[in-house]
N, C-alpha and C. Protein backbone atom coordinates (compact mmCIF):
# COMPACT_ATOMS: atom_id res chain seq x y z
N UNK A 1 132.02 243.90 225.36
CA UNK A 1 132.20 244.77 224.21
C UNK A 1 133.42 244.36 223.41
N UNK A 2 134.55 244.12 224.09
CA UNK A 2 136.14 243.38 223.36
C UNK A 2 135.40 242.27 222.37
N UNK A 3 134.55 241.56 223.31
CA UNK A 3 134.58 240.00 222.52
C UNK A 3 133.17 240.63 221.06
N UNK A 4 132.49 241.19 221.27
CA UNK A 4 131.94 241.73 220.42
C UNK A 4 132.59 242.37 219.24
N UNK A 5 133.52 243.51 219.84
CA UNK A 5 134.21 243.78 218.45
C UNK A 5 135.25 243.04 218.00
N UNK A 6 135.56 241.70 218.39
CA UNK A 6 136.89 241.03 218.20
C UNK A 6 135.67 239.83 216.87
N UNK A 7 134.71 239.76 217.29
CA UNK A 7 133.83 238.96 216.12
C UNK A 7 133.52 239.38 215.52
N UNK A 8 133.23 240.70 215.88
CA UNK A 8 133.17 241.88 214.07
C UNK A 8 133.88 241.59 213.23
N UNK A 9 135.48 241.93 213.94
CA UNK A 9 136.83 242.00 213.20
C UNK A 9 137.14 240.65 212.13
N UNK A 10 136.60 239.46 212.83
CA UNK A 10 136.69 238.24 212.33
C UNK A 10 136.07 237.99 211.34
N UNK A 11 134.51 238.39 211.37
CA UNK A 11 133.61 238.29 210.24
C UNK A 11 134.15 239.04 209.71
N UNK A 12 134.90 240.24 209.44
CA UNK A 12 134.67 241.01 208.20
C UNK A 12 136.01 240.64 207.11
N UNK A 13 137.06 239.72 208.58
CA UNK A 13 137.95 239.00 207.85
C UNK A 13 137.70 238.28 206.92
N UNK A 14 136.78 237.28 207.01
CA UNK A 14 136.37 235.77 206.87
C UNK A 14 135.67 236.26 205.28
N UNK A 15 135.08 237.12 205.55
CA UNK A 15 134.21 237.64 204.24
C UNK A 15 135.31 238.50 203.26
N UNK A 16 136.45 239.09 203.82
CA UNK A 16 137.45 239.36 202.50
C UNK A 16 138.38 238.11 202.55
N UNK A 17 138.44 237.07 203.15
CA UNK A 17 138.85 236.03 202.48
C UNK A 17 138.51 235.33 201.58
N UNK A 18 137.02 235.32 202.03
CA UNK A 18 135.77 234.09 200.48
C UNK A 18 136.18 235.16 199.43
N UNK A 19 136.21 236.78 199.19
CA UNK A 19 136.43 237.46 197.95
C UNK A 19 137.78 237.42 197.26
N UNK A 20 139.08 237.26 198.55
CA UNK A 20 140.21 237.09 197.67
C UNK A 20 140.78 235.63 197.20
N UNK A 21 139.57 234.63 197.68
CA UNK A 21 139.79 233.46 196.97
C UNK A 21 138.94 233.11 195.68
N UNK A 22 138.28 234.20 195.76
CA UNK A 22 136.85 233.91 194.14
C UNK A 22 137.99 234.51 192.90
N UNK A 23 138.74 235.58 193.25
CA UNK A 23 139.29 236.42 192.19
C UNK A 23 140.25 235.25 191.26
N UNK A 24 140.07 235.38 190.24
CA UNK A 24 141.05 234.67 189.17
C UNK A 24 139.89 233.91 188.10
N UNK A 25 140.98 232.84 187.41
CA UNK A 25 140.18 232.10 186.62
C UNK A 25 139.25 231.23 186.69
N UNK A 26 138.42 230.49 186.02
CA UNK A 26 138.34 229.44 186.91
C UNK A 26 137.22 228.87 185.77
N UNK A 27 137.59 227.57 185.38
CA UNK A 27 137.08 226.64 184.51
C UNK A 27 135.96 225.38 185.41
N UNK A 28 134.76 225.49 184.11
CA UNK A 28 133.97 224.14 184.15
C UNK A 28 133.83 223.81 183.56
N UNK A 29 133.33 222.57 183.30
CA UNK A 29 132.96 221.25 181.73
C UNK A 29 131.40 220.75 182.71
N UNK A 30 130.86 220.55 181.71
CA UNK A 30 129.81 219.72 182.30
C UNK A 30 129.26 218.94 180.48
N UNK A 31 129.53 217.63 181.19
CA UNK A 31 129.46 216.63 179.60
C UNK A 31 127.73 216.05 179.90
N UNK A 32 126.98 215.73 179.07
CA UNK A 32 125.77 215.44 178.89
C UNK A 32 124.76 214.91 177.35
N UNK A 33 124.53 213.68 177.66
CA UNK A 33 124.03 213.03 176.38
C UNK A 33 122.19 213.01 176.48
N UNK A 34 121.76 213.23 175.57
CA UNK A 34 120.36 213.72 175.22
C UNK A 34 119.48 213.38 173.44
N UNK A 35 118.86 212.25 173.18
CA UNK A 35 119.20 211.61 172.34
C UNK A 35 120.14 211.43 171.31
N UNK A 36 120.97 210.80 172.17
CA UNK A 36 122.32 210.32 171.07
C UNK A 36 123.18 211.59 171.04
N UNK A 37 122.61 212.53 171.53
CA UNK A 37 123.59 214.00 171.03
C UNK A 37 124.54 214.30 172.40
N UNK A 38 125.79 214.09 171.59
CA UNK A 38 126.93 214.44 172.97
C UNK A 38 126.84 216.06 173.17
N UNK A 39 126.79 216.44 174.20
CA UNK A 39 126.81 218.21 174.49
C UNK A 39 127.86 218.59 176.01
N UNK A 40 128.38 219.05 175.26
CA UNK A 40 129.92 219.51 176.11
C UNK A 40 129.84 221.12 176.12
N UNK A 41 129.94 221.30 177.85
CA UNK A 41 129.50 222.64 177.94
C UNK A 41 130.86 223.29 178.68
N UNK A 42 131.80 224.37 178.18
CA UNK A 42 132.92 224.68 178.52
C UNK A 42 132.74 225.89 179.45
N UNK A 43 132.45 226.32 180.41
CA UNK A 43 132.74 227.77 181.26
C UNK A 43 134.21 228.62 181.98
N UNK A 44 134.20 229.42 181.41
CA UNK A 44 135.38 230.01 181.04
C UNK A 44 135.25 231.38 182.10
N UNK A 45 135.35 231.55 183.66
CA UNK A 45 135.24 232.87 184.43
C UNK A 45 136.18 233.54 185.00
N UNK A 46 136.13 234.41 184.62
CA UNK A 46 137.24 235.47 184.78
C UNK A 46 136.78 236.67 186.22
N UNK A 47 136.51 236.53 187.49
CA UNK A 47 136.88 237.13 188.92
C UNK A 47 137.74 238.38 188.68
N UNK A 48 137.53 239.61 188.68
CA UNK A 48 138.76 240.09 188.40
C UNK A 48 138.24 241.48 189.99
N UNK A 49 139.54 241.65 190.47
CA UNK A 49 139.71 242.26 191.91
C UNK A 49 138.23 243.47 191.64
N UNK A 50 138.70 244.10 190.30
CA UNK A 50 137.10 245.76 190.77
C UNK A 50 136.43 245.19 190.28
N UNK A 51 135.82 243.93 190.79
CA UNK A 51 134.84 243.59 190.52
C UNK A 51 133.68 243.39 189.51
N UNK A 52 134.90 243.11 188.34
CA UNK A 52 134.42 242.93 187.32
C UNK A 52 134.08 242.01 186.59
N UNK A 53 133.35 240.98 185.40
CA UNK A 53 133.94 239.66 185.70
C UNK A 53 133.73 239.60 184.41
N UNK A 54 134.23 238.60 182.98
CA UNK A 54 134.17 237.86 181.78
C UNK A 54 133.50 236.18 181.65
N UNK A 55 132.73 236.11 181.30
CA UNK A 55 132.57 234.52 181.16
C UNK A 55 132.67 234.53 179.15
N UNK A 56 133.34 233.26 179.02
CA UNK A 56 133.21 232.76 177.68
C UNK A 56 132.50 231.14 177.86
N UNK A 57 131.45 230.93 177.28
CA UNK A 57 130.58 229.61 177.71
C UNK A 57 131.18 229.20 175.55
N UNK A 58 131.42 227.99 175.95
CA UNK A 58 132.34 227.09 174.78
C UNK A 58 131.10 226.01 174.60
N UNK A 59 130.56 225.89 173.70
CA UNK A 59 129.51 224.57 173.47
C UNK A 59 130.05 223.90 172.39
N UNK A 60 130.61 222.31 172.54
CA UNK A 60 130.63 221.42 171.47
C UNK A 60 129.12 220.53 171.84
N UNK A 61 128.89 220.01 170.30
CA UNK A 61 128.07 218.94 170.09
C UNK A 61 128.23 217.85 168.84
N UNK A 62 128.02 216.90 169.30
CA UNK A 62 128.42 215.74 168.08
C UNK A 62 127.10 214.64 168.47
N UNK A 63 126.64 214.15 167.14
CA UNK A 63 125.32 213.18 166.94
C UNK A 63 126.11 212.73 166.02
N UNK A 64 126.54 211.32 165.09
CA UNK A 64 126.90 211.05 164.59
C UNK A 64 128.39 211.08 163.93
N UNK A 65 127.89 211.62 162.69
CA UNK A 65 129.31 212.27 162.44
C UNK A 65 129.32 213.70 162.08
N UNK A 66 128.01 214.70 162.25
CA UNK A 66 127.42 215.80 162.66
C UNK A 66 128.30 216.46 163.86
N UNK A 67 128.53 217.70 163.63
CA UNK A 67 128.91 218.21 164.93
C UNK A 67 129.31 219.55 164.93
N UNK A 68 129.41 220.36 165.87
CA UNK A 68 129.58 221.44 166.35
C UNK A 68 130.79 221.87 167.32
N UNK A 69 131.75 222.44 167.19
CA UNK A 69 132.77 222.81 168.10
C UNK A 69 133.30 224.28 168.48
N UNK A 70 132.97 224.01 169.36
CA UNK A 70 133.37 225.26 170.34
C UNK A 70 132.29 226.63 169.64
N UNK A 71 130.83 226.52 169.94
CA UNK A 71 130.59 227.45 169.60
C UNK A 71 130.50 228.70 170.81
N UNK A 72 131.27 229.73 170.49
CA UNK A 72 131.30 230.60 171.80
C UNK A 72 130.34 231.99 172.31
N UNK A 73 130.50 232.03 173.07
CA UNK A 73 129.27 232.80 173.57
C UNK A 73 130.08 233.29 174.60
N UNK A 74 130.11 235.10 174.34
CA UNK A 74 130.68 235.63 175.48
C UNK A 74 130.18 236.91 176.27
N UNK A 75 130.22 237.05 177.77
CA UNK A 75 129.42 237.81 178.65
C UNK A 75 130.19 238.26 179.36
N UNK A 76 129.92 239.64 180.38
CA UNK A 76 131.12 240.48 181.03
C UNK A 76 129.99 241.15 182.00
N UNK A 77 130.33 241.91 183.07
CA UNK A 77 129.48 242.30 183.66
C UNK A 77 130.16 242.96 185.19
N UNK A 78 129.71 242.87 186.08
CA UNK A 78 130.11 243.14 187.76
C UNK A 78 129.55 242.29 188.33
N UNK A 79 130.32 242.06 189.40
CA UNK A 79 130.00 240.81 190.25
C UNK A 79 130.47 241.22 192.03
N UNK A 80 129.27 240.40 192.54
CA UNK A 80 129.90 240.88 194.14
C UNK A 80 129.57 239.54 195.03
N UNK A 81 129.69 239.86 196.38
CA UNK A 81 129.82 238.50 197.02
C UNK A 81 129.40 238.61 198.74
N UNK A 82 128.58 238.47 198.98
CA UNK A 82 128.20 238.80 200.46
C UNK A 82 128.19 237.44 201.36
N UNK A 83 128.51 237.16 202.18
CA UNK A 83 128.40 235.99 202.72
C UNK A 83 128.88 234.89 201.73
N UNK A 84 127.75 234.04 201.53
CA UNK A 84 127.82 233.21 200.94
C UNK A 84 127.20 232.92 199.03
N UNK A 85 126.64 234.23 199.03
CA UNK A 85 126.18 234.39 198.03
C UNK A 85 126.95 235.52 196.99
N UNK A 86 127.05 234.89 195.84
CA UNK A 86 127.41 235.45 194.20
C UNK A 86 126.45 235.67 194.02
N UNK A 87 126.53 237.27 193.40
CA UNK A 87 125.79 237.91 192.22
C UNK A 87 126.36 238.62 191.41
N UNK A 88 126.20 238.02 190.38
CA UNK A 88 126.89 237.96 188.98
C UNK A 88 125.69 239.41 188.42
N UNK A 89 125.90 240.24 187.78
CA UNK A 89 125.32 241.09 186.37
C UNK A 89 125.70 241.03 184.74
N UNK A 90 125.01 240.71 184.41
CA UNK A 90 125.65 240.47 182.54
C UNK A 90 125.27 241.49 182.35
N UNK A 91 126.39 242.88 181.82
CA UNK A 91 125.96 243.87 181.29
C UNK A 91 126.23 243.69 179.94
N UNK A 92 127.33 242.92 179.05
CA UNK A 92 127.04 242.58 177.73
C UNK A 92 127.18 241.34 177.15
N UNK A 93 126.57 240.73 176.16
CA UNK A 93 126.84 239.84 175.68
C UNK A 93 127.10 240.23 174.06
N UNK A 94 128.25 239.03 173.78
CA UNK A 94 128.97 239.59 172.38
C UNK A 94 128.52 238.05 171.64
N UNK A 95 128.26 238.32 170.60
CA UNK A 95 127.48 237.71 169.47
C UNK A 95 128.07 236.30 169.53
N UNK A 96 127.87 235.19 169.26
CA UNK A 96 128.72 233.85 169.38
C UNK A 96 129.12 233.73 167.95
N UNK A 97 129.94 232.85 167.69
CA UNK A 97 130.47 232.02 166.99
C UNK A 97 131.12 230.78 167.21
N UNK A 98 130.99 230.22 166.05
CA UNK A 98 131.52 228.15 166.06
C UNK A 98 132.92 228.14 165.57
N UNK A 99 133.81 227.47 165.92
CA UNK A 99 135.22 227.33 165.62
C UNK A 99 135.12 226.69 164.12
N UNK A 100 134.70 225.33 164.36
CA UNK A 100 134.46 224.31 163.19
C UNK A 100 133.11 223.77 163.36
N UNK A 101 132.04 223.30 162.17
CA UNK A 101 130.95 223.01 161.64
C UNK A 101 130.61 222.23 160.59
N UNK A 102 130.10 220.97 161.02
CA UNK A 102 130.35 219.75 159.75
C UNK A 102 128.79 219.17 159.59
N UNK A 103 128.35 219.03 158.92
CA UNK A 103 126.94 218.70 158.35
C UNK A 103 126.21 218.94 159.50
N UNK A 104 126.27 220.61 159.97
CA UNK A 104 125.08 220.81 160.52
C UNK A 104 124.87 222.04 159.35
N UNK A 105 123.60 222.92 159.62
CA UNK A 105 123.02 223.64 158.86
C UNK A 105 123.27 225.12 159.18
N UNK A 106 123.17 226.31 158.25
CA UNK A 106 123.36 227.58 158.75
C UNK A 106 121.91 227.79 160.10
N UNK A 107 120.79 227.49 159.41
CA UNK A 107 119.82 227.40 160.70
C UNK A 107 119.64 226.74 161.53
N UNK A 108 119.95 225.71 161.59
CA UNK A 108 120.27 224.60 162.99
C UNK A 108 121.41 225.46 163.58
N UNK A 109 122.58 226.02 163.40
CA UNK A 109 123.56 226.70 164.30
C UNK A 109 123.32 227.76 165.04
N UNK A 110 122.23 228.74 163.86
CA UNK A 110 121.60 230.10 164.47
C UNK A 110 120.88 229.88 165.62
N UNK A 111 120.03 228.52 165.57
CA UNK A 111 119.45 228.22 166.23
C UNK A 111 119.85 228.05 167.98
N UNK A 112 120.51 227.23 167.27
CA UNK A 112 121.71 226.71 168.86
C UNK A 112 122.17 228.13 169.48
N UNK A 113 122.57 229.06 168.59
CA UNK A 113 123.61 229.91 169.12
C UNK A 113 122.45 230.84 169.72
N UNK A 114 121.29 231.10 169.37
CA UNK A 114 119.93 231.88 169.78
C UNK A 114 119.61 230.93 170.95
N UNK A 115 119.88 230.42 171.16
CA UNK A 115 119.45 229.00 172.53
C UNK A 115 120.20 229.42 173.77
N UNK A 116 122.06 229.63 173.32
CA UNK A 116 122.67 229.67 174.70
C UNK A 116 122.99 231.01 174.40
N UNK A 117 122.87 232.02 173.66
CA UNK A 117 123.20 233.14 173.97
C UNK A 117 121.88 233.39 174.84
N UNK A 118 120.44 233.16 174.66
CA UNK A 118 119.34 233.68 175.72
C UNK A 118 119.53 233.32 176.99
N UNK A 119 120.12 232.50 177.03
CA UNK A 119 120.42 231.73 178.82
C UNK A 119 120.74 233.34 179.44
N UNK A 120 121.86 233.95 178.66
CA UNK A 120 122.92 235.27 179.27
C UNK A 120 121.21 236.33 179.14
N UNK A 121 120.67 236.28 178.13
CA UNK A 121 119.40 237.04 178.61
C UNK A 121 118.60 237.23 179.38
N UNK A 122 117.84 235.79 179.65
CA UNK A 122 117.00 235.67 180.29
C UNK A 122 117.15 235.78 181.87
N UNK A 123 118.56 235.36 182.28
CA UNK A 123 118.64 235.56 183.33
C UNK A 123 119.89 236.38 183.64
N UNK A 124 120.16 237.56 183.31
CA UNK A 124 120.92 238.91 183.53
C UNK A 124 121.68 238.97 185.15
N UNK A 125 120.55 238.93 185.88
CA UNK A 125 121.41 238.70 187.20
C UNK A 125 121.34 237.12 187.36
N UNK A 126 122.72 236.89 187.98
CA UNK A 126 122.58 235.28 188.25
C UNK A 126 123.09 235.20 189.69
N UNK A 127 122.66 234.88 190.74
CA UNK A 127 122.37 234.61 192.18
C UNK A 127 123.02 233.39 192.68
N UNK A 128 124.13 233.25 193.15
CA UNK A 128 124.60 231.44 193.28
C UNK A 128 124.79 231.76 194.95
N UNK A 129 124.72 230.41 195.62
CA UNK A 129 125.08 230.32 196.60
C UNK A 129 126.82 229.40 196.41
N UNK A 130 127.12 229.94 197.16
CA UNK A 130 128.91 229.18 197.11
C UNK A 130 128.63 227.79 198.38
N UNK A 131 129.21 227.32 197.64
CA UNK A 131 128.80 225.70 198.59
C UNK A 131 130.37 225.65 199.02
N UNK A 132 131.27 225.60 198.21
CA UNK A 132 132.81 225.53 198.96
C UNK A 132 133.42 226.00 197.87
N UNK A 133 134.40 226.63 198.56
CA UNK A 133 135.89 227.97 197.65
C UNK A 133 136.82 227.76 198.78
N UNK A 134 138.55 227.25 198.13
CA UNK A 134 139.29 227.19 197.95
C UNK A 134 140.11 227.56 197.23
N UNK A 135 141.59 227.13 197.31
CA UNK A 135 142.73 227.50 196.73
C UNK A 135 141.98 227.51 194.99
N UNK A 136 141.80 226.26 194.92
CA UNK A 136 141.91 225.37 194.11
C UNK A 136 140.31 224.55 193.42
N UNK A 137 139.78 225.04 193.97
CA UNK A 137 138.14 225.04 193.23
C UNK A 137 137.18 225.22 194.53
N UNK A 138 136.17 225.78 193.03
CA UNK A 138 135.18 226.80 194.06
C UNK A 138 133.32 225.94 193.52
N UNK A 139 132.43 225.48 194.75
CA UNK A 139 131.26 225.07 194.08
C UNK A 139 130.20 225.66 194.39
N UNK A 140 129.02 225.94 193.34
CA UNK A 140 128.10 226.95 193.68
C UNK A 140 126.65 226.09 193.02
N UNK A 141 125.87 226.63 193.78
CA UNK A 141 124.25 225.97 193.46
C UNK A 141 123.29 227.35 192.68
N UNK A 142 122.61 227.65 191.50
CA UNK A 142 121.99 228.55 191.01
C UNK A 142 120.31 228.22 191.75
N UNK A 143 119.64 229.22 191.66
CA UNK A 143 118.15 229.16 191.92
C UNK A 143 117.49 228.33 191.71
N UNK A 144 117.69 227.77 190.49
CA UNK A 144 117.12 226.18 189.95
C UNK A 144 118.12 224.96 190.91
N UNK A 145 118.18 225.28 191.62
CA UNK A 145 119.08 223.98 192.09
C UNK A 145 120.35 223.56 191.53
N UNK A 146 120.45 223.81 190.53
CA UNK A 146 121.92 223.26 189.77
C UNK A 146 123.48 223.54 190.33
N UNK A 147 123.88 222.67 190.77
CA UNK A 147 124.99 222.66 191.01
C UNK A 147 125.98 222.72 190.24
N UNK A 148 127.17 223.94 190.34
CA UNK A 148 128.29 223.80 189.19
C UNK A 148 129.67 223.79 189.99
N UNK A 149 130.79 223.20 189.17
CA UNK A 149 132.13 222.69 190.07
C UNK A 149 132.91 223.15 189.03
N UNK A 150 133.94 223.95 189.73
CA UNK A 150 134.78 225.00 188.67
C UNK A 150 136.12 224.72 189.98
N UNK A 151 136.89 224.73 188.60
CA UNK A 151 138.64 224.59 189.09
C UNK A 151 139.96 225.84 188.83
N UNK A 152 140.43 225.80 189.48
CA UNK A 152 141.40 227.22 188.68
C UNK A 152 141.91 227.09 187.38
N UNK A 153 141.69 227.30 186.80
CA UNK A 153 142.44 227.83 185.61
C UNK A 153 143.63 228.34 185.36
């Protein structure tokens, strides 16, 4: 019975440790070319202790001398953490906007910005498994397989 409740005690340690190492900032980039078009994807997450959380997702794009910078897209929600698994809730998303915009079009931008603001739609709850969390960066796999690698901020 000791050694039983002494592995309780441990697990329930181990599991408010993975939560007080998720809390804080914590930045990703993920760079990607797709005919000729550079697309730079900025994630911006904010962990915060009651379990609350902010993402700002930053999209540049450049084809030529065409391009798009920092168009932002921002989401807030509750978030929790059981084992090994994140679940994120987007309870709002706030309208995007582009920093700077050079021979692209008012409807080519709407467009874009109707593209990654639905991502925060379509998938409202987001489900990650945590692959490894540290001091100092934390990596997680989504339902589709995708792997993302985020650093403190």
């Amino acid at each position: 019975m000791k050694v039983f409740i002494l592995i309780a005690a441990l697990m329930l340690e181990l599991n408010a440790f993975e939560r007080a190492h998720l809390i804080g900032s914590w930045k990703s980039v993920v760079k990607s070319t797709n005919n000729g078009t550079l697309t730079i994807e900025k994630e911006y997450l904010h962990l915060n202790a009651d379990r609350s959380f902010s993402t700002v997702i930053l999209v540049s794009l450049q084809k030529g001398d065409a391009f798009i910078r920092d168009l932002q897209i921002k989401g807030s929600g509750i978030w929790k953490v059981h084992n090994r698994t994140l679940v994120a809730v987007v309870n709002k998303i706030d309208v995007p906007f582009a920093k700077e915009v050079y021979l692209i079009s008012q409807a080519s931008l709407n467009n874009l910005a109707k593209n990654f603001e639905n991502r925060l739609h379509r998938e409202p709850i987001r489900i990650l498994t945590i692959k490894n969390v540290d001091r100092n960066s934390l990596s997680t796999v989504n339902e589709a397989s995708k792997q993302t690698h985020y650093i403190r901020h």
